[in-house]
C-alpha atoms as a PDB file:
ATOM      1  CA  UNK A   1     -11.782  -6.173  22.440  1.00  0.00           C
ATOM      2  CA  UNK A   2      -9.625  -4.319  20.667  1.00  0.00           C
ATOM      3  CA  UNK A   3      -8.896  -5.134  17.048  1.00  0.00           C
ATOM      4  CA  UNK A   4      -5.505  -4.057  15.414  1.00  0.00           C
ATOM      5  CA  UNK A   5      -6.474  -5.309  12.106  1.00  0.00           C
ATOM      6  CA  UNK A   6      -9.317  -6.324   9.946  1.00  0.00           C
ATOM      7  CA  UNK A   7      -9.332  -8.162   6.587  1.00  0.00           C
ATOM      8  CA  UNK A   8     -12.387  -8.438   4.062  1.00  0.00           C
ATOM      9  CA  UNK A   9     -12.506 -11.712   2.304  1.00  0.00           C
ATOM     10  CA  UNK A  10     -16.248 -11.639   1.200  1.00  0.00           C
ATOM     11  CA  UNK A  11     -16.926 -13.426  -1.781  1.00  0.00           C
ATOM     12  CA  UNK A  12     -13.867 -15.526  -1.212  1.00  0.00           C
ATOM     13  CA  UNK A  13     -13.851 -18.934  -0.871  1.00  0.00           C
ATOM     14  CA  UNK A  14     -11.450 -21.900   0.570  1.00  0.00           C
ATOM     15  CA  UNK A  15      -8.256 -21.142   0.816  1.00  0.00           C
ATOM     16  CA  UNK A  16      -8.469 -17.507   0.204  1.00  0.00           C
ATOM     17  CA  UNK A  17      -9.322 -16.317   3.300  1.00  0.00           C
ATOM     18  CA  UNK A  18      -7.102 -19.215   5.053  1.00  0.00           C
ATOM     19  CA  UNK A  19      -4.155 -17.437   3.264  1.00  0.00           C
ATOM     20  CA  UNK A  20      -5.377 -13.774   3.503  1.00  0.00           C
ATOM     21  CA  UNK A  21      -5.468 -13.565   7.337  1.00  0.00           C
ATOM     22  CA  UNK A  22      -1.866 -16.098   7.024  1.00  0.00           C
ATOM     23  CA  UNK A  23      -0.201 -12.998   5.769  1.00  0.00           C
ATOM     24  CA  UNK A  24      -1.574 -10.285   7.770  1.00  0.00           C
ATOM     25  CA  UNK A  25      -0.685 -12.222  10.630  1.00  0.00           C
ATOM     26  CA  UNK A  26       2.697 -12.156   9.383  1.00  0.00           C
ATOM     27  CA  UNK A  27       2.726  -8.776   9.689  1.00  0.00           C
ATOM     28  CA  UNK A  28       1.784  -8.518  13.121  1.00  0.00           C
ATOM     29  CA  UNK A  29       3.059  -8.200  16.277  1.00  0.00           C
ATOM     30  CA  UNK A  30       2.536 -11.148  19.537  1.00  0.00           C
ATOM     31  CA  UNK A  31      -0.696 -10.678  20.976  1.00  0.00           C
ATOM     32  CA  UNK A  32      -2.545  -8.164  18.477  1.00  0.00           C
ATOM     33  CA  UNK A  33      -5.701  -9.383  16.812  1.00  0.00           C
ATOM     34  CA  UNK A  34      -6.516  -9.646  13.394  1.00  0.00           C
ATOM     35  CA  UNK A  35     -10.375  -9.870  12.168  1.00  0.00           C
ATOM     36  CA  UNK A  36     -11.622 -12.109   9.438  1.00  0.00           C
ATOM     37  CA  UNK A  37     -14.766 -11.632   7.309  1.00  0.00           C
ATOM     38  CA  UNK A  38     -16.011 -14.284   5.448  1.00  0.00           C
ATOM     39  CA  UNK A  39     -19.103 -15.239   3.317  1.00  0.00           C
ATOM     40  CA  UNK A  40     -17.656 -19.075   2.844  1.00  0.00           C
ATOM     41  CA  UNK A  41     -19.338 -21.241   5.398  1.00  0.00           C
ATOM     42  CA  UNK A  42     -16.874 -23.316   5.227  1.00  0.00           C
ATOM     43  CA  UNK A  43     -14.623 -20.840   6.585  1.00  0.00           C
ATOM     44  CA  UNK A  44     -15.567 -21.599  10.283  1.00  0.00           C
ATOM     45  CA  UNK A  45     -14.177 -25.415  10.852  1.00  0.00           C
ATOM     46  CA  UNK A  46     -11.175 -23.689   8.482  1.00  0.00           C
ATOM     47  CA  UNK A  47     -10.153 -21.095  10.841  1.00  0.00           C
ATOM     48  CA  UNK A  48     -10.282 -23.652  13.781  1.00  0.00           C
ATOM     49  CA  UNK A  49      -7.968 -25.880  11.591  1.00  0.00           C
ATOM     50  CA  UNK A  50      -6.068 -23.103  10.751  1.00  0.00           C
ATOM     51  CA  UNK A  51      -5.368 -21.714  14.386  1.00  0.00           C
ATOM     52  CA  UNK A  52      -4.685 -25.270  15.568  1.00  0.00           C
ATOM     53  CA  UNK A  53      -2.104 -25.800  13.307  1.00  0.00           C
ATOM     54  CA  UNK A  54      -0.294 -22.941  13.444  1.00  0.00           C
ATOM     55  CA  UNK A  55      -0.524 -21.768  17.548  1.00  0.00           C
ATOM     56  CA  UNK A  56      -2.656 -18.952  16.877  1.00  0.00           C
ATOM     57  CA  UNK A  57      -5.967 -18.850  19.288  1.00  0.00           C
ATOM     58  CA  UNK A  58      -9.316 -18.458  17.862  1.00  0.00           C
ATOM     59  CA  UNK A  59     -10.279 -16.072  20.534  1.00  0.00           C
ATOM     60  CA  UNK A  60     -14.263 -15.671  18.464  1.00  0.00           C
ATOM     61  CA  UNK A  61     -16.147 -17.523  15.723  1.00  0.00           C
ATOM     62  CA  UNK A  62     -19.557 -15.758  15.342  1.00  0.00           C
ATOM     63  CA  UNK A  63     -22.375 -15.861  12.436  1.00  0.00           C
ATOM     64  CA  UNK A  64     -24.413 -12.954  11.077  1.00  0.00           C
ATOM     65  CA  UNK A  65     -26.942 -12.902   8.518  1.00  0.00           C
ATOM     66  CA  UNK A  66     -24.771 -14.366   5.717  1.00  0.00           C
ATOM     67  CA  UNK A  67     -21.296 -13.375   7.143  1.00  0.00           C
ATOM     68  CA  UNK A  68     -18.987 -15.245   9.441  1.00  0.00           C
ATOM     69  CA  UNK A  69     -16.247 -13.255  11.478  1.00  0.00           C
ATOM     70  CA  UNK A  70     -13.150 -15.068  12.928  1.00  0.00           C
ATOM     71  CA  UNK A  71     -10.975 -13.277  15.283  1.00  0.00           C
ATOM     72  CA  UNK A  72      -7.339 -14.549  15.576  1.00  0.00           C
ATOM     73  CA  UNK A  73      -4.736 -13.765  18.184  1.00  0.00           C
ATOM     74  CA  UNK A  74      -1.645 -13.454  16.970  1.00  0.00           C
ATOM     75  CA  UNK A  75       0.785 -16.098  18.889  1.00  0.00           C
END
């Protein structure tokens, strides 16, 4: 999997990282992927929310140790 972007929001917590990885998906093109880290656990029902809402797939959701990475294709 290729990743075109990555964004840190560690330490961040609801709707930071929501509106972080809104803007750098604004920036990208159709199809690329952006990666989201997160230390909010709330962060994983967000970004399922988040990419229902706006058309975006969630292509992963994945836990480790105390960090949660989302990756979003951008629609």
């Amino acid at each position: 999997m290729q990743i075109h972007k990555e964004i840190d929001t560690r330490g961040l917590n609801c709707p930071l990282p929501i509106l972080k990885a809104k803007k750098a998906l604004a920036e990208m093109e159709s199809g690329q992927l952006l990666k989201v880290v997160a230390t909010d656990p709330g962060s994983m029902r967000d970004f399922q929310a988040f990419a229902r809402q706006t058309g975006n797939e969630l292509v992963e959701q994945a836990s480790q140790a105390d960090e949660f990475i989302h990756v979003l294709k951008r629609r």
